[in-house]
Protein backbone atom coordinates (compact mmCIF):
# COMPACT_ATOMS: atom_id res chain seq x y z
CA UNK A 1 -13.21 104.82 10.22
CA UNK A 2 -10.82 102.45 11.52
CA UNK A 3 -10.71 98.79 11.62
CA UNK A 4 -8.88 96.19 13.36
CA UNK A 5 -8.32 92.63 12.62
CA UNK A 6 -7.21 90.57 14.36
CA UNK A 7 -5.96 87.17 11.66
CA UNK A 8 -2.79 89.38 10.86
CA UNK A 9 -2.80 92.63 13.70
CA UNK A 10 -3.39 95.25 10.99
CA UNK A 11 -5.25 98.38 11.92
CA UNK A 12 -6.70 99.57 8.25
CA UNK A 13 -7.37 102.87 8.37
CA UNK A 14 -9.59 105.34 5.73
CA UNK A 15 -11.33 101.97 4.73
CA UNK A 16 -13.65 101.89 2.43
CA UNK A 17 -15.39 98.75 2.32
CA UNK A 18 -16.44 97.23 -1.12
CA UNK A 19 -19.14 94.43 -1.15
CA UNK A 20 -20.71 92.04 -3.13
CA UNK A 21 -23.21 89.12 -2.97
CA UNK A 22 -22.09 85.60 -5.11
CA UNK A 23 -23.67 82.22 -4.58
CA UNK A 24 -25.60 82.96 -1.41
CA UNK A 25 -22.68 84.47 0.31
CA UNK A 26 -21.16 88.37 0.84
CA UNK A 27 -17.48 89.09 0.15
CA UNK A 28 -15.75 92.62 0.74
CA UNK A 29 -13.09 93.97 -0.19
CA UNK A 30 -10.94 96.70 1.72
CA UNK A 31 -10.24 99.92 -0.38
CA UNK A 32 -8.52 103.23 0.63
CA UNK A 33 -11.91 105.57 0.53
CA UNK A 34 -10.20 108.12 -2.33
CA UNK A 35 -9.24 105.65 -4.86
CA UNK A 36 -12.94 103.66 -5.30
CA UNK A 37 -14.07 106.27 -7.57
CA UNK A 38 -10.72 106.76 -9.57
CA UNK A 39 -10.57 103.06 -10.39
CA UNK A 40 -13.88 102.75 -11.74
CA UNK A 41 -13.82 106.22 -13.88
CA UNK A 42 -9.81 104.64 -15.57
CA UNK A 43 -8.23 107.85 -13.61
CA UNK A 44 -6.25 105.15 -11.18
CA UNK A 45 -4.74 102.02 -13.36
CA UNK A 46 -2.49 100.60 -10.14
CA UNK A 47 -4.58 98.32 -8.09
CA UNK A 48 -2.14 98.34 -5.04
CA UNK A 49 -3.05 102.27 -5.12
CA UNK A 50 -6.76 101.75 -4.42
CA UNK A 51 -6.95 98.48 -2.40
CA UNK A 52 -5.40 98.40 1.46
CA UNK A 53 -5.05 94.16 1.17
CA UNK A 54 -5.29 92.41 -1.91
CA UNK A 55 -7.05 89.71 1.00
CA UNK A 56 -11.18 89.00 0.19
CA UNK A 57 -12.86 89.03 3.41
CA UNK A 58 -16.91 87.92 3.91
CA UNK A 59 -16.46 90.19 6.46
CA UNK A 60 -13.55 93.76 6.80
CA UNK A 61 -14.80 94.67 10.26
CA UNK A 62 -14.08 91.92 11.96
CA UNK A 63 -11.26 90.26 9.97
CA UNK A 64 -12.73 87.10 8.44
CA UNK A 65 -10.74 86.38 5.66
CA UNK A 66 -13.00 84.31 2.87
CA UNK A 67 -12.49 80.72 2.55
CA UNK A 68 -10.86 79.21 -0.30
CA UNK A 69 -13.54 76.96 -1.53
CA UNK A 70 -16.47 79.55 -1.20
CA UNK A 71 -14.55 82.00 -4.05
CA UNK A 72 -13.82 78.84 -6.24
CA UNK A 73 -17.61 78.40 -6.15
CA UNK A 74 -18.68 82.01 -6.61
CA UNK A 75 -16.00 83.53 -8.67
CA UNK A 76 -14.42 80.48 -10.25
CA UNK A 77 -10.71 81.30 -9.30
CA UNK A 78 -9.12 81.24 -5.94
CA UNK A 79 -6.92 84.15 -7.45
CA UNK A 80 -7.10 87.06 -4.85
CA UNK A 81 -5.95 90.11 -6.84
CA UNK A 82 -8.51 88.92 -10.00
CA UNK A 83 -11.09 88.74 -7.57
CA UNK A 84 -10.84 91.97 -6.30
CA UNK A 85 -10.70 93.42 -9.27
CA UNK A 86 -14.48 91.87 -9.88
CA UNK A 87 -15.39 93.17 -6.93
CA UNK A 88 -14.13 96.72 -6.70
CA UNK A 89 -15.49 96.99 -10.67
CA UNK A 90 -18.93 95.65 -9.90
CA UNK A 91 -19.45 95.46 -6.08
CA UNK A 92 -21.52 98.32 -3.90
CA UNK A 93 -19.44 100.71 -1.77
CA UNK A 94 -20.46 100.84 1.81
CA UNK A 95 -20.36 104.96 2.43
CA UNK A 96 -22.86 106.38 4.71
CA UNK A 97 -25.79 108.86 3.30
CA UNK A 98 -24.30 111.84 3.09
CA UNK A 99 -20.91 110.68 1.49
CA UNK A 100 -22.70 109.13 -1.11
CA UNK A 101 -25.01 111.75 -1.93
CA UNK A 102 -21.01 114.30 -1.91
CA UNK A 103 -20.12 111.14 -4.17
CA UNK A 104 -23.36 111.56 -6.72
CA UNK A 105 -23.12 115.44 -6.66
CA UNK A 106 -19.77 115.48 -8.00
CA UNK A 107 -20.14 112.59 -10.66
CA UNK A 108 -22.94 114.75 -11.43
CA UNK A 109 -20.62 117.95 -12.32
CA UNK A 110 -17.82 116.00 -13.40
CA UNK A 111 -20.12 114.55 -16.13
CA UNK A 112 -21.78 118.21 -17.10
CA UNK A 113 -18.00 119.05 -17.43
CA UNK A 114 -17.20 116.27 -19.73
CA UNK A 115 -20.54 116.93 -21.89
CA UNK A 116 -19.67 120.93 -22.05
CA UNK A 117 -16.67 120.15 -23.09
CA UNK A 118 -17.16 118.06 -25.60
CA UNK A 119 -20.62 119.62 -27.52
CA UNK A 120 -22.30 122.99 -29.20
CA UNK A 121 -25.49 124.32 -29.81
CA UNK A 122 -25.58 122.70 -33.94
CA UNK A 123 -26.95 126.08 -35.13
CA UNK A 124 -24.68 128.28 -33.41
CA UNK A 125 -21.38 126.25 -33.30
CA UNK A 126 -20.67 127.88 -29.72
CA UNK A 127 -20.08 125.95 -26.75
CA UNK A 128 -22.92 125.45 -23.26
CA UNK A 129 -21.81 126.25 -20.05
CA UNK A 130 -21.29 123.94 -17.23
CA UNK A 131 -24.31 125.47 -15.63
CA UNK A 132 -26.54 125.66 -18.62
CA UNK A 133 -25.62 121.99 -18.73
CA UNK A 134 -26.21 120.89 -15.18
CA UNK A 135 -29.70 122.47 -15.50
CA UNK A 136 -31.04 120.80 -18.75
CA UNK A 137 -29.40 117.27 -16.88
CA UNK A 138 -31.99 118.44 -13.71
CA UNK A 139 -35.03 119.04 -16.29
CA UNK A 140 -34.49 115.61 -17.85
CA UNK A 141 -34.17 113.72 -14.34
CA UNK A 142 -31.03 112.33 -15.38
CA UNK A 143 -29.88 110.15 -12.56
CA UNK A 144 -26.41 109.58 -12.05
CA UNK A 145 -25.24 105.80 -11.81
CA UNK A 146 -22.18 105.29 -9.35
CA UNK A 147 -21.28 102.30 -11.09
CA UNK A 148 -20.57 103.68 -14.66
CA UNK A 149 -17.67 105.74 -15.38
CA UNK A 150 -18.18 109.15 -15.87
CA UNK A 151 -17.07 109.59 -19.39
CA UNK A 152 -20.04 106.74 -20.26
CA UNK A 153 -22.84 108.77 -18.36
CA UNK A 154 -21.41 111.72 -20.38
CA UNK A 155 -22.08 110.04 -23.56
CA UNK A 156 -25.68 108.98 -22.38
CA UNK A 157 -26.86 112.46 -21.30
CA UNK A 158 -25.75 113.94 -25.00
CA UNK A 159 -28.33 110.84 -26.40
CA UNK A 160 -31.02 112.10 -24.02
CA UNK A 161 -30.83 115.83 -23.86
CA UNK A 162 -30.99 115.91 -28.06
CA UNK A 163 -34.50 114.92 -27.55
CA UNK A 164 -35.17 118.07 -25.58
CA UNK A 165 -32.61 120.89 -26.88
CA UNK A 166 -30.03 121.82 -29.93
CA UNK A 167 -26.89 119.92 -28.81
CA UNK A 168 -24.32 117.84 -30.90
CA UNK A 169 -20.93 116.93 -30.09
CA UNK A 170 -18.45 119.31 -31.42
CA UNK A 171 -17.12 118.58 -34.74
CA UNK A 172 -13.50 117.48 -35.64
CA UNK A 173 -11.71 119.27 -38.42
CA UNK A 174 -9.39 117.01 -40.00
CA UNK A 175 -7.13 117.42 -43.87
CA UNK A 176 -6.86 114.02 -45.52
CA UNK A 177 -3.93 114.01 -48.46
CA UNK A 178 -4.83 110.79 -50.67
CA UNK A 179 -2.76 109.26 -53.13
CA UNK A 180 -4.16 110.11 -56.67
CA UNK A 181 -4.66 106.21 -57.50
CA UNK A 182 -6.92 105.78 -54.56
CA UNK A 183 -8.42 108.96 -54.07
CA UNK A 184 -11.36 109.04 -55.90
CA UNK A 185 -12.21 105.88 -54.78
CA UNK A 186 -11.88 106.41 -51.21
CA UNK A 187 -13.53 109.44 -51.08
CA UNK A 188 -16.93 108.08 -51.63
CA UNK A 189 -16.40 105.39 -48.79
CA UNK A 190 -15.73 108.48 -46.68
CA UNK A 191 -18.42 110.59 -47.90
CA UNK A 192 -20.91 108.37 -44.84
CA UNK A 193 -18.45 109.32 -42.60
CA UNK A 194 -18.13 112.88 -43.48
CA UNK A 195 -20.39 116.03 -41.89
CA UNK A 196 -18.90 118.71 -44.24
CA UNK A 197 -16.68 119.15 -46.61
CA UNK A 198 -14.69 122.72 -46.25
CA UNK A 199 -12.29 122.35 -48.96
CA UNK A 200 -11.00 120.06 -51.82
CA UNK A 201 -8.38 120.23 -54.07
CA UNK A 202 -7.14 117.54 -56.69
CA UNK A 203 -3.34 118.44 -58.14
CA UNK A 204 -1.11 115.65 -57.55
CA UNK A 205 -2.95 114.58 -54.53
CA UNK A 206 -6.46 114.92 -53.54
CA UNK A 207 -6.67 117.48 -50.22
CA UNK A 208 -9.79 116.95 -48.57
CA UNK A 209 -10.33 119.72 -45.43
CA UNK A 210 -13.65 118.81 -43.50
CA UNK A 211 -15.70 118.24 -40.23
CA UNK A 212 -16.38 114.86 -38.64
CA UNK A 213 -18.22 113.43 -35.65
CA UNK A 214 -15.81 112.51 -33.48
CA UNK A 215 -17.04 109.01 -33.02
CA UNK A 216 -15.95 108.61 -37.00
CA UNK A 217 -12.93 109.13 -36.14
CA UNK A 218 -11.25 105.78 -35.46
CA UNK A 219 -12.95 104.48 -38.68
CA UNK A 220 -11.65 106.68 -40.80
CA UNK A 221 -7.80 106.25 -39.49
CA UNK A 222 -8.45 102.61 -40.37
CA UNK A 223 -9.97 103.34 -43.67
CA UNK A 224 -6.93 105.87 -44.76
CA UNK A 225 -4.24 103.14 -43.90
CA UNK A 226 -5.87 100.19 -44.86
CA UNK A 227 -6.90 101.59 -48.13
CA UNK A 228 -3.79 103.96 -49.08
CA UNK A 229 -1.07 101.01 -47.44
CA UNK A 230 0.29 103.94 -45.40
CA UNK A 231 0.53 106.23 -48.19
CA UNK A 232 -2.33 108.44 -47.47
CA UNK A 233 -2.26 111.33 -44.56
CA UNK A 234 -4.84 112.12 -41.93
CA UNK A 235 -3.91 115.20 -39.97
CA UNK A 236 -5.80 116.86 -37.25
CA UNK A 237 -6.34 120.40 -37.57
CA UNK A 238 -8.60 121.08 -34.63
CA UNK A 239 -10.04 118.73 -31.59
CA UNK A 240 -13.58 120.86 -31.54
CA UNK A 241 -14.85 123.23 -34.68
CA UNK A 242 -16.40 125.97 -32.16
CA UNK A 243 -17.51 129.70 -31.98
CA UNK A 244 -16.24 131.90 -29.57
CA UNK A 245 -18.08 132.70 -26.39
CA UNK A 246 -20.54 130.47 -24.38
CA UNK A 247 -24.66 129.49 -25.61
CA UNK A 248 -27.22 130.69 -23.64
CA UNK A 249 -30.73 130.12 -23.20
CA UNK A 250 -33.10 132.87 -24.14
């Protein structure tokens, strides 16, 4: 697709045109077709990477740049690059059929990716294939949202297949060394936090070696520091507690 305009004698080409609808009128945006999909999963940070002009048009085919006063009224700022920005994160992109429905296939593996990656069957502590994954994703209708990153669909189809199969996301294994002072006393604030405890030992510290949702994992940084002033430790010991080999359905 190529298009020319004629206010400043630019031929874009591999445009992909970004649109929205604000107080009663349509503004686009012109993208490079690649980088659309990149900005709104975080992969691509650099907005001059993903748009062609940082120029708001009402209309990219034909060149008409959007007046001044119409994006004051609808966006509140005359502020090109901020406006894009609104637009490429919450605007439709104008693909035809079948690139769109390339576009929702592979958001649809790239999330099964993300959600084998990241759980286990609970019973079995072993890992579900891609495959296994894509099919339970089919049996629940799960519909894939081009709007939403990725990573956030990922987190929604975990919610929704538990209600149909064994899955959980892997646990964390983490060693906590408290001071003795505090120990004691922080380790029933963990406890909530806490799916298993593997090992303990109380000498001149207290060890703690256990499992954690991952999602915990942030709040229990904070607790360590804040509680301990820096003195306790919170070490990782492994990203995902998992068997070997893959879960299959019988």
């Amino acid at each position: 697709m190529s298009i020319f305009t004629p206010t400043n004698q630019i031929r874009l080409t591999n445009v992909a045109v970004v649109r929205t609808r604000r107080a009663g009128k349509r503004f686009e945006i012109a993208c490079y077709r690649n980088k659309v999909m990149g900005w709104r999963s975080g992969a691509e940070k650099d907005i001059d990477e993903v748009l062609q002009t940082n120029t708001v048009f009402v209309n990219v085919s034909k060149g008409q740049v959007a007046k001044k006063e119409d994006l004051l009224k609808a966006f509140g700022t005359d502020d090109q690059t901020e406006i894009c920005k609104m637009i490429l994160t919450n605007g439709e992109l104008q693909v035809s059929d079948k690139e769109r429905q390339t576009q929702l296939e592979q958001m649809f593996r790239d999330i099964a990716t993300i959600v084998a990656d990241k759980c286990v069957n609970p019973e079995t502590k072993r890992p579900y294939t891609v495959i296994l994954i894509e099919r339970a994703m089919k049996d629940i209708h799960y519909s894939v949202k081009p709007n939403k990153s990725t990573k956030q669909q990922a987190l929604e189809v975990i919610r929704q297949l538990k209600e149909n199969m064994q899955i959980e996301r892997a646990h964390m294994r983490l060693r906590f060394i408290l001071p003795p002072k505090e120990g004691k006393k922080l380790k029933e604030k963990l406890k909530p936090l806490i799916k298993v405890i593997e090992s303990e030992d109380f000498d001149e510290q207290l060890e703690i070696v256990c499992l954690i949702d991952p999602g915990c994992f942030r709040e229990i940084d904070e607790l360590i520091r804040c509680e301990t002033k820096g003195k306790g430790t919170l070490e990782v010991l492994s990203l995902k507690d998992v068997e070997e080999g893959d879960e299959k359905f019988e």
